[in-house]
Protein backbone atom coordinates (compact mmCIF):
# COMPACT_ATOMS: atom_id res chain seq x y z
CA UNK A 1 121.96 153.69 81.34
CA UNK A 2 122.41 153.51 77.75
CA UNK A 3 125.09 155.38 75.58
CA UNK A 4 125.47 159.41 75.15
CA UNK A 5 126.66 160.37 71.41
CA UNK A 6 130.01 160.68 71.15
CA UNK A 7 130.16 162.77 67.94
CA UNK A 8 133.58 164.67 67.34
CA UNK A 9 134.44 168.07 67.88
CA UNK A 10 132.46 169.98 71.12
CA UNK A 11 129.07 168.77 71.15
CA UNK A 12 126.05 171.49 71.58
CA UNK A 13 124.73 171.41 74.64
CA UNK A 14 121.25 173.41 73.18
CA UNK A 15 120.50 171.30 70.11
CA UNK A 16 119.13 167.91 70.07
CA UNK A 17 121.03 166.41 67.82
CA UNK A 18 119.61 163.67 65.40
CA UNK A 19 122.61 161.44 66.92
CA UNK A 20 121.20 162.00 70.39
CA UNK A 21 117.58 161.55 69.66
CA UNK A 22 118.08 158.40 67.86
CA UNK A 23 119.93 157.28 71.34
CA UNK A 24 117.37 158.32 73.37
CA UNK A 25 114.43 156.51 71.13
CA UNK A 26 116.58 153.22 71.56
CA UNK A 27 117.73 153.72 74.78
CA UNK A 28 113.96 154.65 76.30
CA UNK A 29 110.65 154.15 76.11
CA UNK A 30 109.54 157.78 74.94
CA UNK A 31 108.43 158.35 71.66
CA UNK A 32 109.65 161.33 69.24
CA UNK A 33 107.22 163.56 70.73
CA UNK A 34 107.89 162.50 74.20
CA UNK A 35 111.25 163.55 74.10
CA UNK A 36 111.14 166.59 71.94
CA UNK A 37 108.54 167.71 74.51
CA UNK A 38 111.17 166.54 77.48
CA UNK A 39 113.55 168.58 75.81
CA UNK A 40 111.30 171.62 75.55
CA UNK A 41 110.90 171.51 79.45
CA UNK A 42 114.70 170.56 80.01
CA UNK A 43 116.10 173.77 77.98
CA UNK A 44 112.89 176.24 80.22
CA UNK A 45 115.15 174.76 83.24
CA UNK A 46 118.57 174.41 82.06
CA UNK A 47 118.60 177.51 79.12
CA UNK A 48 122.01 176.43 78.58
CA UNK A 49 121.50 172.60 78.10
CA UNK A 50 123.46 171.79 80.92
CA UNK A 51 121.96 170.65 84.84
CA UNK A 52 125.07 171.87 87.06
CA UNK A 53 125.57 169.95 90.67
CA UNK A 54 124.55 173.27 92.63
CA UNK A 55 121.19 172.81 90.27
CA UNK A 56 120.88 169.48 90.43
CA UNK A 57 121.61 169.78 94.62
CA UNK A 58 118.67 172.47 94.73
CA UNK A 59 116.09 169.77 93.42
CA UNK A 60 117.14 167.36 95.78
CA UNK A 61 116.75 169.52 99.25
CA UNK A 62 113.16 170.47 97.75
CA UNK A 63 112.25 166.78 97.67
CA UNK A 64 114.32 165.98 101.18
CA UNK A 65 113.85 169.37 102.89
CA UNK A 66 114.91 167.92 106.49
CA UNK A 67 117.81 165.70 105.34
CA UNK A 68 120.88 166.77 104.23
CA UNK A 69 121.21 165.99 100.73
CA UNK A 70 124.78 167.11 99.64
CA UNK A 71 126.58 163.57 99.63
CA UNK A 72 123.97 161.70 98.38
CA UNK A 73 123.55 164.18 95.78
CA UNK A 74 127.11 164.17 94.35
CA UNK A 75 126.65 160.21 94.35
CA UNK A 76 123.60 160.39 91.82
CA UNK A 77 125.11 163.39 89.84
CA UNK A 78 128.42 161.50 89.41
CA UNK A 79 126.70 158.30 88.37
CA UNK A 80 124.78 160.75 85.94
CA UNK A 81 127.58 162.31 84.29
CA UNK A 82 128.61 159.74 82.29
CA UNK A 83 131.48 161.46 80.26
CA UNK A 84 132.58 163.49 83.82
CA UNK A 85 132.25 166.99 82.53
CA UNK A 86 130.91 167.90 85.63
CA UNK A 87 127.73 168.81 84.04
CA UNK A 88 124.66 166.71 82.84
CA UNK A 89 123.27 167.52 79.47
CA UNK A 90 119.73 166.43 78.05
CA UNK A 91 120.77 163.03 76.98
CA UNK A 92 122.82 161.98 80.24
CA UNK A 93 119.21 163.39 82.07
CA UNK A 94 116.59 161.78 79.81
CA UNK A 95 118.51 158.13 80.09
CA UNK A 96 118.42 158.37 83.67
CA UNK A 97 114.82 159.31 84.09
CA UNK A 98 113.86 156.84 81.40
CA UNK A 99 115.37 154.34 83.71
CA UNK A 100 113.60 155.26 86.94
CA UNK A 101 110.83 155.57 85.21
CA UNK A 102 109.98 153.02 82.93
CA UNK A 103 113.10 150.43 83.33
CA UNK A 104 113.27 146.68 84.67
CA UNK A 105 114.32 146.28 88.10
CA UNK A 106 117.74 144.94 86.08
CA UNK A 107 118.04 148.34 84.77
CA UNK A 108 117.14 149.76 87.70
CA UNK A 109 119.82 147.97 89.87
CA UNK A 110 122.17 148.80 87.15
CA UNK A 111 121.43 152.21 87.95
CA UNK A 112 121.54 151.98 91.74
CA UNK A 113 125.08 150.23 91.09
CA UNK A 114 126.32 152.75 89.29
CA UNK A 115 125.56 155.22 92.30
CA UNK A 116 127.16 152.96 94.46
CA UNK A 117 130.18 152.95 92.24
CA UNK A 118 132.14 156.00 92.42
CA UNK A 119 135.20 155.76 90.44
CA UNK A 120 133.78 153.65 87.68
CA UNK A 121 135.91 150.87 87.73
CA UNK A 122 132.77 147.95 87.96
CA UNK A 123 133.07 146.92 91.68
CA UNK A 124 132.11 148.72 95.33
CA UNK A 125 134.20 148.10 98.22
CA UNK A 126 133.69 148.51 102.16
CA UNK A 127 134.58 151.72 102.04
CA UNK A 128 132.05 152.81 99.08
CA UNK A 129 129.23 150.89 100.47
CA UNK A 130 129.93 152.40 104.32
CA UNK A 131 129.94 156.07 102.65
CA UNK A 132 126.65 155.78 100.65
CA UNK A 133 124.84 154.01 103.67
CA UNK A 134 125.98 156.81 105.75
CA UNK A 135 124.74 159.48 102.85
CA UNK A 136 121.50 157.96 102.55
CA UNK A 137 121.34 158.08 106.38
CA UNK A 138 121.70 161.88 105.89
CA UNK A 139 119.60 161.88 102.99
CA UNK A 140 116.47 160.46 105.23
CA UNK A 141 117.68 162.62 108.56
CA UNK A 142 118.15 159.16 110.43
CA UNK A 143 119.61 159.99 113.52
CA UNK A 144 119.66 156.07 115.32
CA UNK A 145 123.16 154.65 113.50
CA UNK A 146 123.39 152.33 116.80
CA UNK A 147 123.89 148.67 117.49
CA UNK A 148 122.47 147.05 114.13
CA UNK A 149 121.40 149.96 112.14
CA UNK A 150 125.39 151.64 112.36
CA UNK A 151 126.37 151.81 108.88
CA UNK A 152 129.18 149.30 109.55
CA UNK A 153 126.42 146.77 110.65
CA UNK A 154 124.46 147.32 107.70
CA UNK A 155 127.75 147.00 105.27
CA UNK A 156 128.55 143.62 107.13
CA UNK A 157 125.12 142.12 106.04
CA UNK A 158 125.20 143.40 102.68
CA UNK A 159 128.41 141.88 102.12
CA UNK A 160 126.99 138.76 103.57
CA UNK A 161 124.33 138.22 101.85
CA UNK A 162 125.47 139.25 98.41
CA UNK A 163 128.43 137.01 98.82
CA UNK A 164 126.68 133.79 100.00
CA UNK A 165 125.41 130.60 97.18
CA UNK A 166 127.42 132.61 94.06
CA UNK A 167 124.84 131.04 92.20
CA UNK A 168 126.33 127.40 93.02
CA UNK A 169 129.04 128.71 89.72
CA UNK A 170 132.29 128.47 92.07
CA UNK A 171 132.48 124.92 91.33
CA UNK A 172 132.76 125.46 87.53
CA UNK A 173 136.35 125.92 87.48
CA UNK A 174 139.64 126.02 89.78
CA UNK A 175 139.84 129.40 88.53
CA UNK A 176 136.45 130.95 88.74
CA UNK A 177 136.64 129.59 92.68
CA UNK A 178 140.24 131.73 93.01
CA UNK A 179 138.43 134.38 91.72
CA UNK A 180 135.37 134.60 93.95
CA UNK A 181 137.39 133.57 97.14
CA UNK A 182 139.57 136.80 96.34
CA UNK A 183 136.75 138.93 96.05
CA UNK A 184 135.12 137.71 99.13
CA UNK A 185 138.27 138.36 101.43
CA UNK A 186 138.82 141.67 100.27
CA UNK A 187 135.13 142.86 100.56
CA UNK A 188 134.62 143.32 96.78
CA UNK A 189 130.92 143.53 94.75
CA UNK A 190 131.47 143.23 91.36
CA UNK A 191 128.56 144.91 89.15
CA UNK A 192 126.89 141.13 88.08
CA UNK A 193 126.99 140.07 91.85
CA UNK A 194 125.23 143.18 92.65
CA UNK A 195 122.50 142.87 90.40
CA UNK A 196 122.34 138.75 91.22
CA UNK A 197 122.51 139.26 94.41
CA UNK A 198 119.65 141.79 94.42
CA UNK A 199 117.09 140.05 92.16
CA UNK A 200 117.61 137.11 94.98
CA UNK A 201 117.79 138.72 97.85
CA UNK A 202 114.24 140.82 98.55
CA UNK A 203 115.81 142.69 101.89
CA UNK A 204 119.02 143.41 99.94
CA UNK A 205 116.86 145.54 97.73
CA UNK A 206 115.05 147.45 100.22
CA UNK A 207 118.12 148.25 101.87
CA UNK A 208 120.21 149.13 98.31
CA UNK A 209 117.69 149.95 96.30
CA UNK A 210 114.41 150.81 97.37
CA UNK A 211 112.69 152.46 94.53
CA UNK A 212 113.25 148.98 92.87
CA UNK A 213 111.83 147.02 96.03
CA UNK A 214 108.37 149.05 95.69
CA UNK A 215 107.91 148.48 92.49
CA UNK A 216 108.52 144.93 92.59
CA UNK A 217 105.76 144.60 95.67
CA UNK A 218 103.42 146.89 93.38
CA UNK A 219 104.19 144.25 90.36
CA UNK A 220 103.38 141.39 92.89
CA UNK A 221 100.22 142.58 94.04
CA UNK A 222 98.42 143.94 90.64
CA UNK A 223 99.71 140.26 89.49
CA UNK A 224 97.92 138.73 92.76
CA UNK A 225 95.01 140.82 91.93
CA UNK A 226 94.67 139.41 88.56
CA UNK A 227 95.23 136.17 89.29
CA UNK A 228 91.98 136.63 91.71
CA UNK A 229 90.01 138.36 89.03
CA UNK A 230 90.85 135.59 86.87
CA UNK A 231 89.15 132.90 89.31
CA UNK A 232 86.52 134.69 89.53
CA UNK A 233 85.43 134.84 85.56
């Protein structure tokens, strides 16, 4: 999601610095304006400069008022604090709504990895991929986690699917193939095979990231609609 300025001393939270807005202009798609007028509306919010978790929870339950938000929440806000200061300033905000807003479906399963990935270390196991399945199930109040929609059953096909082909690349080297066979046993997703897997796999990105699913049907059908136009001239 792009860098945040790492300029010495405390950095202030209020002021945009020249630092941060030359980030944001090479890190987004908003002009000058477009982010001074971001800013404008992020400080009317946030007088402080800073989006705390109880804030950031509060926009959440208004979007999802008969879920429960909570864990999901503290998934996105951790993969939003990028320096883990417990609080997201303007640049940290603006690179992750740039992102959902106007980035790739790469940069958007970056993003969705990077939820997925709690402790930062560039790889989700079982256990990270059972706890967000289960938080999105609160997120959406989905009540059925029976038979093949239990979030076990859904981790099992993840892992499944994003592990299978490799890209035919395991027979590149004796060590590359030691290398995926370990991750494969001990239920390991590694941030490339996340994003491969899920620019393959069209049900692997409704299930872990649907925002980047829609928009790829939307991009599908305004192409198919073109292409019809286009016969017709």
């Amino acid at each position: 999601m792009g860098n945040k300025a790492s300029g010495k001393g405390k950095k202030n939270s209020i002021t945009l610095s020249a630092e941060d807005l030359n980030i944001l202009k090479a890190n987004t798609h908003y002009t000058e304006e477009e982010i001074l007028a971001w800013h404008s509306g992020f400080l009317k919010d946030c007088p402080m400069g800073k989006l705390d978790k109880k804030q950031f929870l509060a926009v959440y339950r208004r979007f999802y008022p008969e879920g429960k938000a909570d864990t999901y929440c503290n998934f996105v806000f951790k993969a939003f604090d990028t320096d883990n200061n417990n609080w997201i300033d303007f640049t940290e905000f603006l690179l992750a709504v740039g992102v959902s807003q106007h980035g790739n479906l790469e940069e958007k399963l970056k993003m969705a990895f990077d939820i997925y990935d709690q402790n930062k270390d560039g790889q989700i196991n079982r256990k990270d991929m059972i706890q967000i399945i289960e938080a999105m199930y609160d997120l959406a109040n989905e009540e059925d986690r029976t038979g093949e929609k239990s979030p076990d059953k859904r981790v099992d096909l993840i892992m499944q699917r994003l592990n299978k082909d490799k890209d035919g690349l395991i027979i590149l080297s004796l060590f590359f193939s030691i290398i995926q066979l370990f991750l494969i046993c001990i239920d390991i997703v590694i941030r490339d095979e996340f994003i491969q897997g899920c620019l393959r796999d069209e049900l692997l990105r409704k299930i872990l990231a649907p925002n980047t699913a829609i928009a790829s049907e939307n991009s599908e059908t305004n192409a198919t609609t073109l292409n019809e136009e286009n016969e017709h001239i």
